[in-house]
PDB file of N, CA and C in Angstrom:
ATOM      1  N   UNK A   1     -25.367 -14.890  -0.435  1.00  0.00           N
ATOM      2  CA  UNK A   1     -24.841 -16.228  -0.260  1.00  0.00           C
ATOM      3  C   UNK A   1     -25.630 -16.895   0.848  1.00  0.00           C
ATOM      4  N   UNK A   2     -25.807 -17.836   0.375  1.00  0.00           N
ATOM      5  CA  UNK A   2     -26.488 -18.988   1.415  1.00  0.00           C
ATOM      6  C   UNK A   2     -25.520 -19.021   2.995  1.00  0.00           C
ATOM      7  N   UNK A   3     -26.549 -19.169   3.950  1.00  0.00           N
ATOM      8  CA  UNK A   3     -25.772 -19.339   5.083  1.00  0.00           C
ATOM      9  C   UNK A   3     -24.661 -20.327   5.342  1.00  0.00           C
ATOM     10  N   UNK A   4     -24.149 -20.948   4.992  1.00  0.00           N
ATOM     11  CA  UNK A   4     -23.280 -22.095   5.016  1.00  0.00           C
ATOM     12  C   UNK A   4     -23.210 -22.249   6.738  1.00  0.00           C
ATOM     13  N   UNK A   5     -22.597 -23.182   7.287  1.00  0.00           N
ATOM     14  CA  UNK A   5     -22.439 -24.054   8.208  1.00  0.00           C
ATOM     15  C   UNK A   5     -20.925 -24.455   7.855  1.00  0.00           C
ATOM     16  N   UNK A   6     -19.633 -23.297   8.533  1.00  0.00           N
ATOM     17  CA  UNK A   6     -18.800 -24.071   8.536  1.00  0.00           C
ATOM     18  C   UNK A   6     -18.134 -25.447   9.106  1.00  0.00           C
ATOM     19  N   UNK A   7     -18.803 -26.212   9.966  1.00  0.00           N
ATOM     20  CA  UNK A   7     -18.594 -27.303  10.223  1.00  0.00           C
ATOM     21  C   UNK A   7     -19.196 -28.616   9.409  1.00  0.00           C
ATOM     22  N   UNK A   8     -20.306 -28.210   8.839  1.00  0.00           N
ATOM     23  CA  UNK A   8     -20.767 -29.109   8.130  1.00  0.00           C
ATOM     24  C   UNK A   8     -19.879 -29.322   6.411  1.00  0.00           C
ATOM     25  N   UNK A   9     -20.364 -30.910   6.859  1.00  0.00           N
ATOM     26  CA  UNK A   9     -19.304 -31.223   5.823  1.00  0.00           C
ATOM     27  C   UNK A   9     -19.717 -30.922   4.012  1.00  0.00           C
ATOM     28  N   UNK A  10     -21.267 -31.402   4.239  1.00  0.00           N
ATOM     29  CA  UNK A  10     -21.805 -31.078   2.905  1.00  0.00           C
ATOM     30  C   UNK A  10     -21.574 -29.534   2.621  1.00  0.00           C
ATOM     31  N   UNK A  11     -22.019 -28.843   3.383  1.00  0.00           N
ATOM     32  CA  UNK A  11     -21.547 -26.896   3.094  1.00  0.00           C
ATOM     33  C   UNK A  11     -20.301 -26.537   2.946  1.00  0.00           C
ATOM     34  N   UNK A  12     -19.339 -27.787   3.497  1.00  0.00           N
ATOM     35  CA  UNK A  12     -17.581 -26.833   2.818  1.00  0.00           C
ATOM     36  C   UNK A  12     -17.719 -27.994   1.595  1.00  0.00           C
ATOM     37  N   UNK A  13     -18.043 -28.530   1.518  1.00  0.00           N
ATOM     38  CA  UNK A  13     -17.776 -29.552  -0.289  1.00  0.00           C
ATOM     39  C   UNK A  13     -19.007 -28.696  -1.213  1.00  0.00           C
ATOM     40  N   UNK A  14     -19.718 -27.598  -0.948  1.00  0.00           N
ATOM     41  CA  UNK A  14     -20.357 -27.150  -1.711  1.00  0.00           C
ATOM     42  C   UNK A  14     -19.703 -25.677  -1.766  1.00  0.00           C
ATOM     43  N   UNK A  15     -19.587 -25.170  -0.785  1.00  0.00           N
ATOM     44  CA  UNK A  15     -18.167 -23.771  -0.793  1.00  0.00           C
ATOM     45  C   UNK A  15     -17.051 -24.240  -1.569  1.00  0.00           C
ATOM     46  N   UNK A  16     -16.157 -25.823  -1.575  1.00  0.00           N
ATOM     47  CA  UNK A  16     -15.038 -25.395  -2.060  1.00  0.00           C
ATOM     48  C   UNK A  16     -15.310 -25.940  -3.835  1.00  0.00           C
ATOM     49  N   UNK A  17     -16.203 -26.257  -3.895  1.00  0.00           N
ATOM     50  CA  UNK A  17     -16.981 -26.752  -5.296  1.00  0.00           C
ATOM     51  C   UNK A  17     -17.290 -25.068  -6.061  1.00  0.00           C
ATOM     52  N   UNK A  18     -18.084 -24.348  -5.038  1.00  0.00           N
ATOM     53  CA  UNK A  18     -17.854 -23.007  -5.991  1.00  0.00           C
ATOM     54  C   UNK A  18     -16.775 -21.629  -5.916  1.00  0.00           C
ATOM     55  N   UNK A  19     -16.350 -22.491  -4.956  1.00  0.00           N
ATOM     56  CA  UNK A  19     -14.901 -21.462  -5.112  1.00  0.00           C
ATOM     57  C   UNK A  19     -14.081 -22.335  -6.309  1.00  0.00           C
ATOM     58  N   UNK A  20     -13.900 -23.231  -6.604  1.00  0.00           N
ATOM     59  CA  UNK A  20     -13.481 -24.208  -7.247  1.00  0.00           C
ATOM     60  C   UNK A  20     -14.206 -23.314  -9.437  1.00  0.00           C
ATOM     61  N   UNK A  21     -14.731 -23.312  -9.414  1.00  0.00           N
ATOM     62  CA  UNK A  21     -15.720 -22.968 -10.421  1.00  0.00           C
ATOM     63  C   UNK A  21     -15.532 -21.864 -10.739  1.00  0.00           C
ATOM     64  N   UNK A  22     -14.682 -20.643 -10.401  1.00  0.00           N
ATOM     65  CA  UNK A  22     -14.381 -19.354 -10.662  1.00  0.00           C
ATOM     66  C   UNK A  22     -12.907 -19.339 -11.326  1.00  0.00           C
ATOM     67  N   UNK A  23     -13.046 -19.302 -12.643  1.00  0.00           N
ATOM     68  CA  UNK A  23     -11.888 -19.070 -13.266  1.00  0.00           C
ATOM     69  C   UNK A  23     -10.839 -18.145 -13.111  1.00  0.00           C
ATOM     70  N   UNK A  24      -9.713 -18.215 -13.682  1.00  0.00           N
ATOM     71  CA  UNK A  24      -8.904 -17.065 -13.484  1.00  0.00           C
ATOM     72  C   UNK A  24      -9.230 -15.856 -14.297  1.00  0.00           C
ATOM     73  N   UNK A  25      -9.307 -15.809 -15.336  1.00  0.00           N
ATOM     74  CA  UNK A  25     -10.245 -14.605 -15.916  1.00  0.00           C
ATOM     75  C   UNK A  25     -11.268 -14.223 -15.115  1.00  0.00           C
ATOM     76  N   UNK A  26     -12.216 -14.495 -14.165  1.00  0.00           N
ATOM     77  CA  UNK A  26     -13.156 -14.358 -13.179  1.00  0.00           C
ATOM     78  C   UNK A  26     -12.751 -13.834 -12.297  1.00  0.00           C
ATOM     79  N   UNK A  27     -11.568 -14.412 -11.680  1.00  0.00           N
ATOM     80  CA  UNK A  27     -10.927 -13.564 -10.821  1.00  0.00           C
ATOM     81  C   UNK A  27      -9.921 -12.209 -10.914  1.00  0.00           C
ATOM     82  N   UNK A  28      -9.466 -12.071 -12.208  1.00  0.00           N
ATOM     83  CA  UNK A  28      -9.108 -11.025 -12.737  1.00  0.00           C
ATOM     84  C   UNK A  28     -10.274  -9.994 -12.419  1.00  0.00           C
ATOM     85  N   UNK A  29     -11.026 -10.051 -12.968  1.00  0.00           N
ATOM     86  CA  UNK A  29     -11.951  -9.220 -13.195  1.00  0.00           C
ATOM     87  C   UNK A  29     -12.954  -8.900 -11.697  1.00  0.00           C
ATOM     88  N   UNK A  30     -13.354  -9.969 -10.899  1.00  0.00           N
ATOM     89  CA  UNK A  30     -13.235  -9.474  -9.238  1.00  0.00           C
ATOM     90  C   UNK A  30     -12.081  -8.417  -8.500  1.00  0.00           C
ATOM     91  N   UNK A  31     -11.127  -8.819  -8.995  1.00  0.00           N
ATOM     92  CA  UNK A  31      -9.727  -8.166  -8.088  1.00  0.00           C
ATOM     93  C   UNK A  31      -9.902  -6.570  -9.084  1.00  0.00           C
ATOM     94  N   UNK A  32     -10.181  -6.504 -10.345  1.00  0.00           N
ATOM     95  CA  UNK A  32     -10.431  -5.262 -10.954  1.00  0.00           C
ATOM     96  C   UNK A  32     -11.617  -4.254 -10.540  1.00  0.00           C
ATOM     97  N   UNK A  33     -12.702  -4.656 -10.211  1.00  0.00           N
ATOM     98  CA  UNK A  33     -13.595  -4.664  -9.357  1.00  0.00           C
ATOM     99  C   UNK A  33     -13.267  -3.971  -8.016  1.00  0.00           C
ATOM    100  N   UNK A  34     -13.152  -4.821  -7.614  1.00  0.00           N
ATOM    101  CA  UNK A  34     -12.645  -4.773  -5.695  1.00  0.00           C
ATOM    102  C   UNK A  34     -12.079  -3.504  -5.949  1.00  0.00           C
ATOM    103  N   UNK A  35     -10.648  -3.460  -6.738  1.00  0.00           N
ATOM    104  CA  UNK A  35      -9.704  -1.919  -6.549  1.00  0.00           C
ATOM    105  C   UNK A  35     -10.835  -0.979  -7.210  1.00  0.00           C
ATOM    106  N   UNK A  36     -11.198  -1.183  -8.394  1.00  0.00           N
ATOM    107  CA  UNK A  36     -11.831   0.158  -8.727  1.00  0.00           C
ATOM    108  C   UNK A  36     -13.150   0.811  -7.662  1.00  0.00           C
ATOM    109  N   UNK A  37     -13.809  -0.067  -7.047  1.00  0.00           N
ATOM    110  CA  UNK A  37     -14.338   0.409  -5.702  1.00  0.00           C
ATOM    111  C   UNK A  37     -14.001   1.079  -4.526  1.00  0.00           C
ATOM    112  N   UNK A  38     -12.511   0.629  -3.965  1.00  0.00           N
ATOM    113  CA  UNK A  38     -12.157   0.552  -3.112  1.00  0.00           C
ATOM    114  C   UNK A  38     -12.558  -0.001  -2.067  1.00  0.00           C
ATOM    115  N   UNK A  39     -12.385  -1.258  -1.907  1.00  0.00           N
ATOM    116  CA  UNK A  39     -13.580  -1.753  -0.905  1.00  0.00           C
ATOM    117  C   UNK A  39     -12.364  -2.627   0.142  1.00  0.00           C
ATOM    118  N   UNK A  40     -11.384  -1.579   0.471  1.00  0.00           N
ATOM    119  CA  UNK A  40     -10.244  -2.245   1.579  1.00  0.00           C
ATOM    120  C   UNK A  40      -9.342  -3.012   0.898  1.00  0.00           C
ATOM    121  N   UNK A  41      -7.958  -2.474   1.446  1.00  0.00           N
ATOM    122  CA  UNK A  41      -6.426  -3.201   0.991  1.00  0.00           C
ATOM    123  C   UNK A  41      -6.390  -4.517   1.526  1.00  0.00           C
ATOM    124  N   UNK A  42      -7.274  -5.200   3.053  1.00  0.00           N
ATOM    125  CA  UNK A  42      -6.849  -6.544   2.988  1.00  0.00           C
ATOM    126  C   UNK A  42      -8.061  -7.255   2.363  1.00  0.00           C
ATOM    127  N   UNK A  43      -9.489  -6.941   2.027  1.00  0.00           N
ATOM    128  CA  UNK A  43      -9.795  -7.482   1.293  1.00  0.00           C
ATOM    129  C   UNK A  43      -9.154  -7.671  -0.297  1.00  0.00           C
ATOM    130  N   UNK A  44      -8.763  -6.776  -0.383  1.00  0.00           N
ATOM    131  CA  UNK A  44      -8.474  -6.758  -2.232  1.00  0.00           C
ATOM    132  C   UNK A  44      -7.307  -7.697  -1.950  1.00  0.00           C
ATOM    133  N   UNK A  45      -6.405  -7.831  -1.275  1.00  0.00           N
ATOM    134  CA  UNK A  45      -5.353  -8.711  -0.788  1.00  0.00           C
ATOM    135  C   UNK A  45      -5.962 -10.195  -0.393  1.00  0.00           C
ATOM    136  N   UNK A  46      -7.034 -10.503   0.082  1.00  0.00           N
ATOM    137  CA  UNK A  46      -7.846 -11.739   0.254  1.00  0.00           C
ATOM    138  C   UNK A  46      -7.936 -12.326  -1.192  1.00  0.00           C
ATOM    139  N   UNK A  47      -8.618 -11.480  -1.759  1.00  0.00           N
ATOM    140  CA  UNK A  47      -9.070 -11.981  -3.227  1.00  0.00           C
ATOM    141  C   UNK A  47      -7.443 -12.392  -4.056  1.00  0.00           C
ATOM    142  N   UNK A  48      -6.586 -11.527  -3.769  1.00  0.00           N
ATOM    143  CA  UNK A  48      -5.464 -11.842  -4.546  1.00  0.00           C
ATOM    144  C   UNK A  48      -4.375 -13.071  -4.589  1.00  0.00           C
ATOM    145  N   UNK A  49      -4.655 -12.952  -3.029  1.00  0.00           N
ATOM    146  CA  UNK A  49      -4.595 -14.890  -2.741  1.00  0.00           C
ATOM    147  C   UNK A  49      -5.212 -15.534  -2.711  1.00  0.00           C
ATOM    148  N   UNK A  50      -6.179 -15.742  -3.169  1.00  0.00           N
ATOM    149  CA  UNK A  50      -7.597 -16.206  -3.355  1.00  0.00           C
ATOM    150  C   UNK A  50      -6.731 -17.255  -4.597  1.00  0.00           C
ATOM    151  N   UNK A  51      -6.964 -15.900  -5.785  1.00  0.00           N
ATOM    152  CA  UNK A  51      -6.752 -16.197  -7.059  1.00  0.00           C
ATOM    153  C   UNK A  51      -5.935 -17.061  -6.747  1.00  0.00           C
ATOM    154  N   UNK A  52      -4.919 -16.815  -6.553  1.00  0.00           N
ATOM    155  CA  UNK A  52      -3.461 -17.704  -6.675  1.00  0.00           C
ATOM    156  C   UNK A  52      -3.547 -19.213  -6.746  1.00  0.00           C
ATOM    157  N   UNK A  53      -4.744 -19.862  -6.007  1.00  0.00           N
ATOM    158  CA  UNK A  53      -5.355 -20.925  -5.737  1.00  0.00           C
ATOM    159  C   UNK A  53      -6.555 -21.614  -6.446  1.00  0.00           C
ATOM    160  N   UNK A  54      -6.851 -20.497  -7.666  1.00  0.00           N
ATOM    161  CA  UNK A  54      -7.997 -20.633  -8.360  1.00  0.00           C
ATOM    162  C   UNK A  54      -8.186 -22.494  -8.623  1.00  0.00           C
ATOM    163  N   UNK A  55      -9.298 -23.161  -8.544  1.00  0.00           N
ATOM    164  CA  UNK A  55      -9.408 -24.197  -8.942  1.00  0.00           C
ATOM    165  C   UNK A  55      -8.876 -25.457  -8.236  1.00  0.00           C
ATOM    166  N   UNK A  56      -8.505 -25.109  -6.983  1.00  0.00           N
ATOM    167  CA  UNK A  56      -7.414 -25.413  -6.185  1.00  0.00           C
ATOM    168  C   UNK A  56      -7.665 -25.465  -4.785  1.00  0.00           C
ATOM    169  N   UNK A  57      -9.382 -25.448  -4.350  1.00  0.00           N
ATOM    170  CA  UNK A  57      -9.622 -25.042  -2.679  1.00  0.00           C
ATOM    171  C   UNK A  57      -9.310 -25.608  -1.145  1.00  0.00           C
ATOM    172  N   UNK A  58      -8.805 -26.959  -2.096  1.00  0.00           N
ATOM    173  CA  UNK A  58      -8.284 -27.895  -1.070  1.00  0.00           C
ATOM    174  C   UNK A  58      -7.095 -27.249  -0.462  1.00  0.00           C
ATOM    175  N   UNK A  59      -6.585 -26.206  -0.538  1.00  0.00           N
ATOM    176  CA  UNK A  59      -5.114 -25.900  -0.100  1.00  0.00           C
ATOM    177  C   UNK A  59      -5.534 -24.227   0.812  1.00  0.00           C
ATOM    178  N   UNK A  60      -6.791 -24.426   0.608  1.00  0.00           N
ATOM    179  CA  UNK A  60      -7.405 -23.182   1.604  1.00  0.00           C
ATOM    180  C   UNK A  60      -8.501 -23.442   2.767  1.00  0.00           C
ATOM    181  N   UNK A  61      -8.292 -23.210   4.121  1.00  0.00           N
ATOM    182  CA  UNK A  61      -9.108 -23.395   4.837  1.00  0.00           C
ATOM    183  C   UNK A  61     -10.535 -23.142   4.427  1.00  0.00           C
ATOM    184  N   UNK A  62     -11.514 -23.400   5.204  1.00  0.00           N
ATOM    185  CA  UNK A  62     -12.933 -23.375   4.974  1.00  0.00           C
ATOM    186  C   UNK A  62     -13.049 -22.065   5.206  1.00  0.00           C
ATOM    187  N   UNK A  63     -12.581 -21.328   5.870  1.00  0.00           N
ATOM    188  CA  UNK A  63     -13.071 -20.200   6.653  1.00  0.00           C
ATOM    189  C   UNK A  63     -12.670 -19.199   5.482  1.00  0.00           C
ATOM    190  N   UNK A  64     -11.307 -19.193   5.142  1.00  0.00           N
ATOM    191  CA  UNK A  64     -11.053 -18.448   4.246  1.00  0.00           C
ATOM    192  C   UNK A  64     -11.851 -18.170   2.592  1.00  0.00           C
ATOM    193  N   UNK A  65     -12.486 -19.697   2.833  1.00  0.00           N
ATOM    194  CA  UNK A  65     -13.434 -19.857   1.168  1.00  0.00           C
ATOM    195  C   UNK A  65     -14.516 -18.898   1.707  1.00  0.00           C
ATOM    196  N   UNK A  66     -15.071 -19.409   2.736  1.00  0.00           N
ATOM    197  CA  UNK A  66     -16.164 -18.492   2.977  1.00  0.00           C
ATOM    198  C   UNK A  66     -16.163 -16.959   3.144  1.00  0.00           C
ATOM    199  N   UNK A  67     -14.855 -16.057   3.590  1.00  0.00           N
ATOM    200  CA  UNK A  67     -14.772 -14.788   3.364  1.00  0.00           C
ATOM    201  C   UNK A  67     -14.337 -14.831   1.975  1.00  0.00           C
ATOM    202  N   UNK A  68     -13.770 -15.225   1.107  1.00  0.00           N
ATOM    203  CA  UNK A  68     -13.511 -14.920  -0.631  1.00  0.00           C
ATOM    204  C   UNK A  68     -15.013 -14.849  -0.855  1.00  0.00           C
ATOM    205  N   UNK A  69     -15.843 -16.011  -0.421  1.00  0.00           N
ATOM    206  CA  UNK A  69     -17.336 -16.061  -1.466  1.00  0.00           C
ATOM    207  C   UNK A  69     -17.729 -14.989  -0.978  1.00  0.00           C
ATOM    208  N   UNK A  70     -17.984 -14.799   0.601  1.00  0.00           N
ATOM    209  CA  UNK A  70     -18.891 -13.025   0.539  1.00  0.00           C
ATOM    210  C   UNK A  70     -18.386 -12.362   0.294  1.00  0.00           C
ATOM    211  N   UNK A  71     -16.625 -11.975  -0.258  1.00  0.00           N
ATOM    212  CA  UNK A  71     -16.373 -10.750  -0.842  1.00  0.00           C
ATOM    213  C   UNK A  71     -16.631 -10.814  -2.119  1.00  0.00           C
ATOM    214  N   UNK A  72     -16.916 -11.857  -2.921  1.00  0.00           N
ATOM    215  CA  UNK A  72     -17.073 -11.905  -4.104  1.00  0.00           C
ATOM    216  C   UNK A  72     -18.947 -12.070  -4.513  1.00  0.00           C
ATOM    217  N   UNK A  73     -19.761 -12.342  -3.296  1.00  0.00           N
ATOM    218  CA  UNK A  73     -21.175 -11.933  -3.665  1.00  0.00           C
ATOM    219  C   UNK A  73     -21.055 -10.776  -3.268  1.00  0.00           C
ATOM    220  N   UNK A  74     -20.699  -9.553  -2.337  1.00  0.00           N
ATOM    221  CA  UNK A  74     -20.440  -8.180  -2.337  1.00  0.00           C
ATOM    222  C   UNK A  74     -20.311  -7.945  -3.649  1.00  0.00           C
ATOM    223  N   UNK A  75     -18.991  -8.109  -3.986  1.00  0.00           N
ATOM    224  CA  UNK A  75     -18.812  -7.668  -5.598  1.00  0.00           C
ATOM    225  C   UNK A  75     -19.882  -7.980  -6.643  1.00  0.00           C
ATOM    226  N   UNK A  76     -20.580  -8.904  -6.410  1.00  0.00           N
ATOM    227  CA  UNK A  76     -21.119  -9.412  -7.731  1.00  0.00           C
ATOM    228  C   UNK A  76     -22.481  -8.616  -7.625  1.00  0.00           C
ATOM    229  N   UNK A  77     -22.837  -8.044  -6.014  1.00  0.00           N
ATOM    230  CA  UNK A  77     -24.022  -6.842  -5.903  1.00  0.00           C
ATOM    231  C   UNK A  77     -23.379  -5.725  -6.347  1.00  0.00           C
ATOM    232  N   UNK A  78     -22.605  -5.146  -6.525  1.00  0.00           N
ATOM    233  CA  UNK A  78     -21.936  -4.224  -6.798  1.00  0.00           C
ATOM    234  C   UNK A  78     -21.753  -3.485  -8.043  1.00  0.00           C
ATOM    235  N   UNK A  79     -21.377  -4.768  -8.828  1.00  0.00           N
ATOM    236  CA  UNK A  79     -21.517  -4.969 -10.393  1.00  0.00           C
ATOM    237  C   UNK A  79     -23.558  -4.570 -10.577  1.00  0.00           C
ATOM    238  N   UNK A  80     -24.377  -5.159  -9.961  1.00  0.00           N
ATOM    239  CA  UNK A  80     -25.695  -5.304 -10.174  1.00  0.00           C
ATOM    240  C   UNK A  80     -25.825  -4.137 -10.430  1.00  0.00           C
ATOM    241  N   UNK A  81     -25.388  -3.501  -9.242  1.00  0.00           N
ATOM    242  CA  UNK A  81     -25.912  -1.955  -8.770  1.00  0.00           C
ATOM    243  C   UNK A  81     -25.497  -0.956 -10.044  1.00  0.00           C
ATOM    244  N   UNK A  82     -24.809  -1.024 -10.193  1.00  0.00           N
ATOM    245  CA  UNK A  82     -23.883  -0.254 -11.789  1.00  0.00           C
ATOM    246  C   UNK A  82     -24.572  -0.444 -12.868  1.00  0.00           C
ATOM    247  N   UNK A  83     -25.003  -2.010 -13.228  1.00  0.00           N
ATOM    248  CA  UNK A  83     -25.519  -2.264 -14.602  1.00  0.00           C
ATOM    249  C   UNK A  83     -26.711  -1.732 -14.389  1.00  0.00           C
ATOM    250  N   UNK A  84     -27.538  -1.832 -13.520  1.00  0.00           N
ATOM    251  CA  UNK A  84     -28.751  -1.436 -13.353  1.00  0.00           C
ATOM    252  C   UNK A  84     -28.455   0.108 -13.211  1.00  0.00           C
ATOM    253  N   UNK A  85     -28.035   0.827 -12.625  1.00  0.00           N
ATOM    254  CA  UNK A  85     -28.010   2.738 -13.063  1.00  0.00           C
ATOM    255  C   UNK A  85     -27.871   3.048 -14.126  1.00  0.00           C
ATOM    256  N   UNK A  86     -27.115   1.969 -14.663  1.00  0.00           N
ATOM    257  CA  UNK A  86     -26.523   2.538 -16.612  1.00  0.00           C
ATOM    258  C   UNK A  86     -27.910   1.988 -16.948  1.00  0.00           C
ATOM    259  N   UNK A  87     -28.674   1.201 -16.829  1.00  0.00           N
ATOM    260  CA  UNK A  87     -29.335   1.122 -17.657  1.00  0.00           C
ATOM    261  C   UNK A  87     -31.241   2.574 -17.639  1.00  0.00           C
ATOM    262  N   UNK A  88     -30.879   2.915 -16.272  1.00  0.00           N
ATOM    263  CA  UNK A  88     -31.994   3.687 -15.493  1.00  0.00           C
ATOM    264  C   UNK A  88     -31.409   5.429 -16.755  1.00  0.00           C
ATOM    265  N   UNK A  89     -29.955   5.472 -16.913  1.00  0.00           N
ATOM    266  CA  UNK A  89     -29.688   6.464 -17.489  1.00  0.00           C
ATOM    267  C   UNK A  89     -30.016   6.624 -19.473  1.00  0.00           C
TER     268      UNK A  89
END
């Protein structure tokens, strides 16, 4: 993820634009993710209120968009890392 600038205004209207852009099926499948890793109870708990808000970022601080997006580019390296071994096998 791009460095964002939480004070800047253009970087939280572009954070809550792609937090905004992640469906609920999307987030299903992050939060399925997250547990089958284990990658921490209050992250997997971040993401789960995350969801709750899907499409919806105006009702979540900036700060909080920005830990959902790096737990969810974590995840989305994560996923990489997997497809790419299955495919090495």
């Amino acid at each position: 993820m791009p460095d964002y600038d939480m004070n800047d205004p253009t970087d939280m209207d572009i954070m809550r634009a792609q937090f905004d852009r992640i469906s609920h099926e999307e987030w299903d499948e992050y939060i399925e993710i997250a547990e089958e890793n284990n990658i921490g109870y209050k992250r997997v708990k971040v993401l789960k209120s995350a969801s709750k808000k899907a499409g919806i970022a105006k009702f979540l601080s900036i700060k909080m968009i920005h830990w959902v997006l790096s737990i969810i580019e974590d995840l989305d390296a994560l996923e990489f890392e997997d497809e790419f071994e299955d495919e090495d096998e």
